[in-house]
N, C-alpha and C. Protein backbone atom coordinates (compact mmCIF):
# COMPACT_ATOMS: atom_id res chain seq x y z
N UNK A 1 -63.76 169.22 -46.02
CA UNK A 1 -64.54 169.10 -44.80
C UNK A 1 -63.71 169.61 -43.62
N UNK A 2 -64.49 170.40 -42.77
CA UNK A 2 -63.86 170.40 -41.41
C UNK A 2 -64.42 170.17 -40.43
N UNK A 3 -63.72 169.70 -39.38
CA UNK A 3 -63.74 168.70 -38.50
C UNK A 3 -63.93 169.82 -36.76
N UNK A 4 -64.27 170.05 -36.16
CA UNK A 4 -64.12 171.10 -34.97
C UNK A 4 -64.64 170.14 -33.35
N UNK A 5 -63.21 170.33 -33.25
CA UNK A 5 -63.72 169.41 -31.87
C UNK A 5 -63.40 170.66 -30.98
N UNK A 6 -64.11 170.58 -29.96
CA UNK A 6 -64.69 171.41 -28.57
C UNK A 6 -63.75 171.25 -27.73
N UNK A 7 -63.25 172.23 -26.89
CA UNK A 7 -62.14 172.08 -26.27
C UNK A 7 -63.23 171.40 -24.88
N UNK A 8 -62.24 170.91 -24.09
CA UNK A 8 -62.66 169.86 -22.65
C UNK A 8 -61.57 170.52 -21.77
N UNK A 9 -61.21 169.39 -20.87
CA UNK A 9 -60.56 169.73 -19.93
C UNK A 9 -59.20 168.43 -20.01
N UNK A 10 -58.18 169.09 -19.15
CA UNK A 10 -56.72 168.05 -18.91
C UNK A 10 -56.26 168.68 -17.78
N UNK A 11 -55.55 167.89 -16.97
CA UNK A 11 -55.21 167.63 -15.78
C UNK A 11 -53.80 168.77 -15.96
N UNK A 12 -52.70 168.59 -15.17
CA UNK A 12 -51.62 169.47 -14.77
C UNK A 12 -50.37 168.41 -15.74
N UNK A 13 -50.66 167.08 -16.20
CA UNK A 13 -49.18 166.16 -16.87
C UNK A 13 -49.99 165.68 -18.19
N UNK A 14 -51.08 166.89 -18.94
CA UNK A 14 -51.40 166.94 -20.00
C UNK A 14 -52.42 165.72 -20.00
N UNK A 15 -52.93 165.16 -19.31
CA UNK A 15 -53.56 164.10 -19.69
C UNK A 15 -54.85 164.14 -19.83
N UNK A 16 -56.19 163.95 -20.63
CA UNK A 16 -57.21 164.81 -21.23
C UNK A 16 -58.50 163.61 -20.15
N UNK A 17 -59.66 164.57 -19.87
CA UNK A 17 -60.35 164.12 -19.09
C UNK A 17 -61.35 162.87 -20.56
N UNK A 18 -62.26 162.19 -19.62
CA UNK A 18 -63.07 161.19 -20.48
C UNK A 18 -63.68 161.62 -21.36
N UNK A 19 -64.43 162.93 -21.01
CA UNK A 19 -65.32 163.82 -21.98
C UNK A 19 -64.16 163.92 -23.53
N UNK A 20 -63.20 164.54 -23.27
CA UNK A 20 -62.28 165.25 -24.35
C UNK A 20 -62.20 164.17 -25.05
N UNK A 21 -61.32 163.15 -24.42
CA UNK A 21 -60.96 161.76 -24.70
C UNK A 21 -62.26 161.61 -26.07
N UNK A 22 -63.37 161.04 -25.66
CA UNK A 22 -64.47 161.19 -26.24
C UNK A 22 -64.06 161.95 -27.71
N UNK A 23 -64.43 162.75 -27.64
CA UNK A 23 -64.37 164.37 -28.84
C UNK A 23 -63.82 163.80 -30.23
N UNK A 24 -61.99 163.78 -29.25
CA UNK A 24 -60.84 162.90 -29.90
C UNK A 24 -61.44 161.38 -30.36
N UNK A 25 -61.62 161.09 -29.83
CA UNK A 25 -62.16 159.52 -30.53
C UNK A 25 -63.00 159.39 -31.73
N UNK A 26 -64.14 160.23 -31.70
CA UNK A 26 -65.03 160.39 -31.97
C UNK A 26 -64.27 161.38 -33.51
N UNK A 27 -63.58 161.69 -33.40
CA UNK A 27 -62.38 162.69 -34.66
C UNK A 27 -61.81 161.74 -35.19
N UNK A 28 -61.09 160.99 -34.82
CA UNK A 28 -60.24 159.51 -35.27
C UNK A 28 -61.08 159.12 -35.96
N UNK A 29 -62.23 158.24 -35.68
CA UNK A 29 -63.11 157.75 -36.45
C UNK A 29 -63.83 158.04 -37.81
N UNK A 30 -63.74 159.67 -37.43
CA UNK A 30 -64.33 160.23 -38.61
C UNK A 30 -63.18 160.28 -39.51
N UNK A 31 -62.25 160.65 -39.44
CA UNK A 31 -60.73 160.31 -39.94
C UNK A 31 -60.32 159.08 -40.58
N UNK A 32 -60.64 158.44 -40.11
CA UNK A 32 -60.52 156.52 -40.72
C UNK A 32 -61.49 156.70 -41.49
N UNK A 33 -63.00 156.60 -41.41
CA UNK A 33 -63.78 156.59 -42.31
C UNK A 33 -64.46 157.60 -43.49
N UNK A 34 -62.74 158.55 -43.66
CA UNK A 34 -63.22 159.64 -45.04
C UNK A 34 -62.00 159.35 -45.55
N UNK A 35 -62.07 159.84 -46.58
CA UNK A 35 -60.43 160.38 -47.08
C UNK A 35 -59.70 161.63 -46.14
N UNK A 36 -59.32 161.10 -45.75
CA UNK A 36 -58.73 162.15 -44.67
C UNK A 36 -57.85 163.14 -45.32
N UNK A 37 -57.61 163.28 -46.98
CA UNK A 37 -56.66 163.98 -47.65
C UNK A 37 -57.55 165.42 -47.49
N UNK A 38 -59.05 165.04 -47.46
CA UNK A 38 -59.84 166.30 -47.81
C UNK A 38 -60.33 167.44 -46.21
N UNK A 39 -59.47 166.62 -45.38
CA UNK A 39 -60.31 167.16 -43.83
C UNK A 39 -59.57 167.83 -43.50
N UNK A 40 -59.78 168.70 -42.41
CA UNK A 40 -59.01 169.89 -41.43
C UNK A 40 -59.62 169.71 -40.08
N UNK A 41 -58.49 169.43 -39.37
CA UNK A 41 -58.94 169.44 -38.20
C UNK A 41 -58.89 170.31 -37.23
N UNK A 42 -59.88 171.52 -37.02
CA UNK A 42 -59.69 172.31 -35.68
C UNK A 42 -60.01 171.93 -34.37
N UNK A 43 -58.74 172.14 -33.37
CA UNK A 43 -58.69 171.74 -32.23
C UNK A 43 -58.99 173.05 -31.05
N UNK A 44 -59.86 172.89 -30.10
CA UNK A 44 -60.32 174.24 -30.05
C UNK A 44 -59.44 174.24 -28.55
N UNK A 45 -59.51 175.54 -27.69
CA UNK A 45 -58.53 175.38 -26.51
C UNK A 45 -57.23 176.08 -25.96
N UNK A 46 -57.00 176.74 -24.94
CA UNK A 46 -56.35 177.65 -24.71
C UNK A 46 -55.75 177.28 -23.44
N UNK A 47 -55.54 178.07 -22.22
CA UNK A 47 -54.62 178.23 -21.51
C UNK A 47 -55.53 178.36 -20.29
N UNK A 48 -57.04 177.87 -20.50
CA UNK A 48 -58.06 178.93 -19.06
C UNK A 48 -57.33 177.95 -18.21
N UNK A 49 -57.59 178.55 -16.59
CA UNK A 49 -57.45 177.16 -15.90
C UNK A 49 -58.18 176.76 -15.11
N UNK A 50 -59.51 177.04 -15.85
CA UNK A 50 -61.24 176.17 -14.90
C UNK A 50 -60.58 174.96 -15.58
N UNK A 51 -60.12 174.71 -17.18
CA UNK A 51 -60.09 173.65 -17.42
C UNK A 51 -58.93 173.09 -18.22
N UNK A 52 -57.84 173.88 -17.99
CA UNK A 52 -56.66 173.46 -18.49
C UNK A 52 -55.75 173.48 -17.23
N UNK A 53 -55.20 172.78 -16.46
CA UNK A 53 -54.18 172.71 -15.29
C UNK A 53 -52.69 172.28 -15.63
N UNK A 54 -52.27 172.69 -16.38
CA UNK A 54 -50.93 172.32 -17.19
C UNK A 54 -50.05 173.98 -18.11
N UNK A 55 -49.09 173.63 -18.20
CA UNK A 55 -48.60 175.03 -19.22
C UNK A 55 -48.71 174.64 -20.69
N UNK A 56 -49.53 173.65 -21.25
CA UNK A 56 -49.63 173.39 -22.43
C UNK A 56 -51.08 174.08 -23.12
N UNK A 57 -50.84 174.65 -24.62
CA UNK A 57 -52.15 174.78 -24.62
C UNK A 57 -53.23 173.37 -24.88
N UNK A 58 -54.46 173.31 -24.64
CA UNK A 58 -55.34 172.46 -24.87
C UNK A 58 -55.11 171.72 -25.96
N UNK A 59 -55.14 172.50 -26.77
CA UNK A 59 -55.38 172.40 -28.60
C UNK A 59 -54.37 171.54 -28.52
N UNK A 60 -53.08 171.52 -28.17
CA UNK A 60 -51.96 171.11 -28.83
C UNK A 60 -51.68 169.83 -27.55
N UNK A 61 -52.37 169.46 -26.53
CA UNK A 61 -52.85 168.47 -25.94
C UNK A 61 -53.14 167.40 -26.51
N UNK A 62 -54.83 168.18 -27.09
CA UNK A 62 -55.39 167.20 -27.77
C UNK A 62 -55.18 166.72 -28.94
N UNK A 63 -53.87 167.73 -29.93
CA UNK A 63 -53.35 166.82 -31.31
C UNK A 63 -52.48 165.84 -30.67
N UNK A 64 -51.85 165.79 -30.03
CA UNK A 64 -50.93 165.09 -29.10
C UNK A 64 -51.68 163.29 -29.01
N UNK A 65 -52.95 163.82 -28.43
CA UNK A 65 -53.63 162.93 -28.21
C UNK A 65 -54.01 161.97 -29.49
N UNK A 66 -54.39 162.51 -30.61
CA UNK A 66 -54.92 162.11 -31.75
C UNK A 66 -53.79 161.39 -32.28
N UNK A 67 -52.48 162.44 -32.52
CA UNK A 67 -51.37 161.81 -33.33
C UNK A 67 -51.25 160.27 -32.94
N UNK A 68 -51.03 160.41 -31.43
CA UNK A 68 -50.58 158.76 -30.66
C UNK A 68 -51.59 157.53 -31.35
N UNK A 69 -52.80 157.93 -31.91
CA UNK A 69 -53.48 156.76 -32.07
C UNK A 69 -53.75 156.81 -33.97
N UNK A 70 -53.51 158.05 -34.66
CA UNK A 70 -53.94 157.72 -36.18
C UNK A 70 -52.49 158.81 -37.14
N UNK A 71 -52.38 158.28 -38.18
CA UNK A 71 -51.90 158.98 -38.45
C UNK A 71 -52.35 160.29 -39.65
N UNK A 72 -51.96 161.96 -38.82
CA UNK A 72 -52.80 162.34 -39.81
C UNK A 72 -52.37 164.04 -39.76
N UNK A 73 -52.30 164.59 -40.76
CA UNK A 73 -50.78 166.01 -40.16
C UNK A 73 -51.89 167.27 -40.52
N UNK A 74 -53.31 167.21 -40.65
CA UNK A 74 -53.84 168.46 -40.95
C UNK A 74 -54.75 169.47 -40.27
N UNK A 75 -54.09 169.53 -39.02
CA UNK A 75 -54.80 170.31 -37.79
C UNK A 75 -54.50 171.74 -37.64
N UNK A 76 -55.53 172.26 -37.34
CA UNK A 76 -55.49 173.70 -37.31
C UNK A 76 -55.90 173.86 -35.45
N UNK A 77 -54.79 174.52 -34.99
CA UNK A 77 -54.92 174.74 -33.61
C UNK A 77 -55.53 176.31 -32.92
N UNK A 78 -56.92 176.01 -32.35
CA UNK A 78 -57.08 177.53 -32.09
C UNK A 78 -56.58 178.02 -30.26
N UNK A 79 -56.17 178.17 -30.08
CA UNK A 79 -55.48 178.31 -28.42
C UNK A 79 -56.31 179.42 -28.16
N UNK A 80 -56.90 180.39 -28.94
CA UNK A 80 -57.27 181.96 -27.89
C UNK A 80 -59.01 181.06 -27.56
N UNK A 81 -59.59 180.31 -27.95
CA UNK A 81 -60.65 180.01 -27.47
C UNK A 81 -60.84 179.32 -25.81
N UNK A 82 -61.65 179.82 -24.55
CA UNK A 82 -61.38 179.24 -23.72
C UNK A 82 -62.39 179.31 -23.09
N UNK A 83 -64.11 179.51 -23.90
CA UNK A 83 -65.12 179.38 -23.48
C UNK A 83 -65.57 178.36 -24.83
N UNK A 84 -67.25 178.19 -24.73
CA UNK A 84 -67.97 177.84 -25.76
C UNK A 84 -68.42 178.94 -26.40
N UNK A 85 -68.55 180.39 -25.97
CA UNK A 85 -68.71 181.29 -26.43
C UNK A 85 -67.74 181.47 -27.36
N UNK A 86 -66.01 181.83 -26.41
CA UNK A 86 -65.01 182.50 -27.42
C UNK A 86 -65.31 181.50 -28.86
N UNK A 87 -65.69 180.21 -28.63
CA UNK A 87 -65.67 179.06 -29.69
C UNK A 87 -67.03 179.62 -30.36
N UNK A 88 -67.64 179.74 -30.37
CA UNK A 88 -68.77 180.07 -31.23
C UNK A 88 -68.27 181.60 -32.08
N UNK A 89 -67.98 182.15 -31.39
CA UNK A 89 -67.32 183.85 -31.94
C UNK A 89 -66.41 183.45 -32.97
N UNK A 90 -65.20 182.84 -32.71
CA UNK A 90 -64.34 182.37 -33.27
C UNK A 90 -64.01 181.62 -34.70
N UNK A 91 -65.14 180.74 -34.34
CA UNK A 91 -65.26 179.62 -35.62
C UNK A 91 -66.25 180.80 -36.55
N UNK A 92 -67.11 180.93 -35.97
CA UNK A 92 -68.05 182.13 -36.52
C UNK A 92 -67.06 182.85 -37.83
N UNK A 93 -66.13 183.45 -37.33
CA UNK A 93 -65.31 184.58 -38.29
C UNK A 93 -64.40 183.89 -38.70
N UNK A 94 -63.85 182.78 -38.47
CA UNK A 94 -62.71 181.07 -39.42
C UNK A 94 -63.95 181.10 -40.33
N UNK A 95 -65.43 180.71 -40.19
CA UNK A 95 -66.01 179.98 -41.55
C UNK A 95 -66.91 180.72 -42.19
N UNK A 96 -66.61 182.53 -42.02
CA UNK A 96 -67.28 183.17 -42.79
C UNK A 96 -67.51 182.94 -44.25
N UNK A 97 -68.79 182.64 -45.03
CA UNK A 97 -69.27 182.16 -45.93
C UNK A 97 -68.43 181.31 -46.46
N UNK A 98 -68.26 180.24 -45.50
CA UNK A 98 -67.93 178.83 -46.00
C UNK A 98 -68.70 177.86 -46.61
N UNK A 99 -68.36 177.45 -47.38
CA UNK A 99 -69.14 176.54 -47.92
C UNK A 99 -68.78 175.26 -48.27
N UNK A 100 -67.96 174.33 -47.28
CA UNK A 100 -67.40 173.12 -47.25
C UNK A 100 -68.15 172.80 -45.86
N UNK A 101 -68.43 171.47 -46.14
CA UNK A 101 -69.34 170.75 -44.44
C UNK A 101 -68.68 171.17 -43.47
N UNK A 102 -69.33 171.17 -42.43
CA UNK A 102 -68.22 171.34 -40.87
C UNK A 102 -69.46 170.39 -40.34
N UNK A 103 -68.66 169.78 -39.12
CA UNK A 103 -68.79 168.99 -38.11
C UNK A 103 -68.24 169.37 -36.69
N UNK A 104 -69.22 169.92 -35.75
CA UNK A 104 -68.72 170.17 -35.10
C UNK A 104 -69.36 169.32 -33.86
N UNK A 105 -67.87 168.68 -33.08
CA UNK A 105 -67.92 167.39 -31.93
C UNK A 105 -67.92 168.07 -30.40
N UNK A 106 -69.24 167.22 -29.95
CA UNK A 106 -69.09 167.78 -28.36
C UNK A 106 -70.09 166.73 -27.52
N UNK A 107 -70.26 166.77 -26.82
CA UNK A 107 -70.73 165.63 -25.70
C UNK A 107 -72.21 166.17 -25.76
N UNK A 108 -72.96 164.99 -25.16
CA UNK A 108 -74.57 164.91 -25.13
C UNK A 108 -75.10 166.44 -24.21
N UNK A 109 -74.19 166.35 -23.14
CA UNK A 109 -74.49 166.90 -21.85
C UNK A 109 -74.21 168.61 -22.28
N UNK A 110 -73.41 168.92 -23.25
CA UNK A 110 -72.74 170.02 -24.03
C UNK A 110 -73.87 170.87 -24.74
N UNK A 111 -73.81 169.81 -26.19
CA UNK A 111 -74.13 169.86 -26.88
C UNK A 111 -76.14 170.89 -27.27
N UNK A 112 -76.53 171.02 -26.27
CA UNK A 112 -77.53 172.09 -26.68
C UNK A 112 -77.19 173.76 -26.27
N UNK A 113 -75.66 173.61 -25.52
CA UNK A 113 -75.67 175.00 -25.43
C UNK A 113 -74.72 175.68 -26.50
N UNK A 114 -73.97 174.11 -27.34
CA UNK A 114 -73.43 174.58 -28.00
C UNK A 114 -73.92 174.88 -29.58
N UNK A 115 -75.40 173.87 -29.45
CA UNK A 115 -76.20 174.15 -30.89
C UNK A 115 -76.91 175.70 -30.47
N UNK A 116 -76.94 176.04 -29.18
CA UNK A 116 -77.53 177.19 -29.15
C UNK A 116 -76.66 178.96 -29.23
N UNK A 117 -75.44 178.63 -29.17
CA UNK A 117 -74.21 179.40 -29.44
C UNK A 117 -74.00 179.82 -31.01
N UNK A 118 -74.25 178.12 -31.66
CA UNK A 118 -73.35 178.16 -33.25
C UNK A 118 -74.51 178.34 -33.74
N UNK A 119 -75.51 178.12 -33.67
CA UNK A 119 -76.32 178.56 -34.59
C UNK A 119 -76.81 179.76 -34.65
N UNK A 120 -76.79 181.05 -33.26
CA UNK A 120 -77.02 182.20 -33.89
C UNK A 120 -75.70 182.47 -34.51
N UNK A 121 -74.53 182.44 -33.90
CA UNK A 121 -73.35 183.24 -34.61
C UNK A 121 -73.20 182.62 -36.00
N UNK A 122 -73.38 181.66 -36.18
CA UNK A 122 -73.03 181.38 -37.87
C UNK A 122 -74.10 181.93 -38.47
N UNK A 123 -75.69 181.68 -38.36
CA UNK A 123 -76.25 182.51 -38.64
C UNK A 123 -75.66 184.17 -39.38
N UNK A 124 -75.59 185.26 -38.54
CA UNK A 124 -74.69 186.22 -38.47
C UNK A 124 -73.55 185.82 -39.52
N UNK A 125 -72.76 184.93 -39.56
CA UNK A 125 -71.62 184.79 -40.53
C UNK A 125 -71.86 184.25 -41.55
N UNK A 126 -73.34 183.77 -41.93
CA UNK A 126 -73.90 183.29 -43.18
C UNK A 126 -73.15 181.50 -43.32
N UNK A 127 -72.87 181.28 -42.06
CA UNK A 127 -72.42 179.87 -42.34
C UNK A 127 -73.57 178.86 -42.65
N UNK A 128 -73.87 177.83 -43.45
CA UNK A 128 -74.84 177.01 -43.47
C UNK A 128 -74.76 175.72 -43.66
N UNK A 129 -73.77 175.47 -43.60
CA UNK A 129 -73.48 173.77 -44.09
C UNK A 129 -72.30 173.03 -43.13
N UNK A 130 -73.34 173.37 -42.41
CA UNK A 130 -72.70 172.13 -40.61
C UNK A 130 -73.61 171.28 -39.83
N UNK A 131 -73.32 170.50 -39.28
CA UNK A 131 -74.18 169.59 -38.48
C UNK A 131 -73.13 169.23 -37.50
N UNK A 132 -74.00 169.24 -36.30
CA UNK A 132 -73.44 169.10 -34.82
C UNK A 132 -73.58 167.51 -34.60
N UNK A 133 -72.13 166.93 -33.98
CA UNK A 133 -72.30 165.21 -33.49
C UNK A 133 -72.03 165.52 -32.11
N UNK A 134 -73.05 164.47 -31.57
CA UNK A 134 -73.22 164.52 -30.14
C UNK A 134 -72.98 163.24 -30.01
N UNK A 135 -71.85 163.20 -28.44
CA UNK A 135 -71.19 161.47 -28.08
C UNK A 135 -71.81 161.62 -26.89
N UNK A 136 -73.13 160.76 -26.60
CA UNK A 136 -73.48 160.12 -25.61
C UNK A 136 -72.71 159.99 -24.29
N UNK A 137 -73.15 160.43 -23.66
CA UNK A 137 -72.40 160.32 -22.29
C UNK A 137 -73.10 159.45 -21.06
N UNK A 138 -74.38 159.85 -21.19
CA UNK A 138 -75.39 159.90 -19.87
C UNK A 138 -74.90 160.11 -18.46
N UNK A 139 -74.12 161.55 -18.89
CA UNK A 139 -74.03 162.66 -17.20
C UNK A 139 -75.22 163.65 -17.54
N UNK A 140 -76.54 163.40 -16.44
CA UNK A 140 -77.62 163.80 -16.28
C UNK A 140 -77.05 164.99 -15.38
N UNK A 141 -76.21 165.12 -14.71
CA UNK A 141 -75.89 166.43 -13.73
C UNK A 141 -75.08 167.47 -14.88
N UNK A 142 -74.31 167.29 -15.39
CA UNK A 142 -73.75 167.80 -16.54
C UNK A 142 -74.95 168.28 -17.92
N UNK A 143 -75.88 167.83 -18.04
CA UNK A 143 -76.89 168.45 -19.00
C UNK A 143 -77.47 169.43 -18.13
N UNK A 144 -78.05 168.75 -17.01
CA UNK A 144 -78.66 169.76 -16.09
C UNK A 144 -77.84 171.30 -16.08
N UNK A 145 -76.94 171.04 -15.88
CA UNK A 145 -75.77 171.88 -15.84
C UNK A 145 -75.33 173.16 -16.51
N UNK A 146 -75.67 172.57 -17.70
CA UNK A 146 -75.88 173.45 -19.17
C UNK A 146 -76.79 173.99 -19.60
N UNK A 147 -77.93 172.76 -19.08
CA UNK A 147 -79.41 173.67 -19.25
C UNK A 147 -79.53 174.95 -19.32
N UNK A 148 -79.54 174.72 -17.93
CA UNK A 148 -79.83 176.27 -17.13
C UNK A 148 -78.46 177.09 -18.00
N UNK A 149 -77.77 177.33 -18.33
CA UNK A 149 -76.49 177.90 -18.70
C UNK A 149 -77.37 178.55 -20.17
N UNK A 150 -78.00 177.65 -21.04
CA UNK A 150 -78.88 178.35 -22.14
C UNK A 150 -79.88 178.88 -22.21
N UNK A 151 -80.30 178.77 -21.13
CA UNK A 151 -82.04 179.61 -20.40
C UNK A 151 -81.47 180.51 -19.77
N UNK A 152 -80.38 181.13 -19.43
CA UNK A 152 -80.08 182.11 -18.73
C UNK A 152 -80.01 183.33 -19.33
């Protein structure tokens, strides 16, 4: 199984906003409740700085983040991703005709521009065996937000 959490945002002393926080949590959990011998975890995230304010990459933020609370050594770090696009392109050509589950984690408020990203490009890469988890947020300005971002 693999695991794909959505890159977020962190401050300038690495410290990851509530949304990310979220993602990560929401990874832990799934982590405790599998055999975690069989999972991979991609951490998505780069260097932009709409939403990285630090010299660290994201990715390696947010294992940072994970390590501190579970223990668990099988992460795959992607740093060149620094949209939801580059992330849809990206994973797209990582899970060309894959055929192990993926899970891919992102927030309520996110989450339709990112089912609307991965599902044409995997499409295109013949990916078929994923399902998107969405963590509740209720930021109504933040969906709004995105809306319009997939109608555009």
């Amino acid at each position: 199984m693999h695991i794909v959490v959505l890159g977020g945002c962190n401050d300038k002393n690495n410290l990851l906003d509530i949304y990310t926080k979220e993602r990560c949590d929401r990874t832990i959990d799934t982590i405790s409740n599998l055999n975690s011998s069989d999972i991979k975890v991609h951490l998505s995230g780069g260097m932009n700085e709409n939403f990285n304010k630090s010299n660290t990459n994201h990715s390696e933020i947010c294992k940072n983040y994970i390590l501190s609370k579970v223990n668990f050594n099988n992460f795959i770090l992607h740093s060149e991703n620094n949209s939801t696009i580059d992330e849809a392109i990206n994973f797209g050509k990582c899970f060309e005709n894959n055929v192990e589950e993926i899970l891919i984690i992102s927030n309520d408020w996110h989450i339709e521009r990112v089912k609307y990203l991965f599902n044409k490009t995997f499409k295109f890469y013949n990916i078929q065996n994923y399902k998107f988890i969405s963590i509740e947020s209720n930021n109504l300005k933040l969906k709004e937000q995105n809306k319009v971002k997939v109608n555009q």
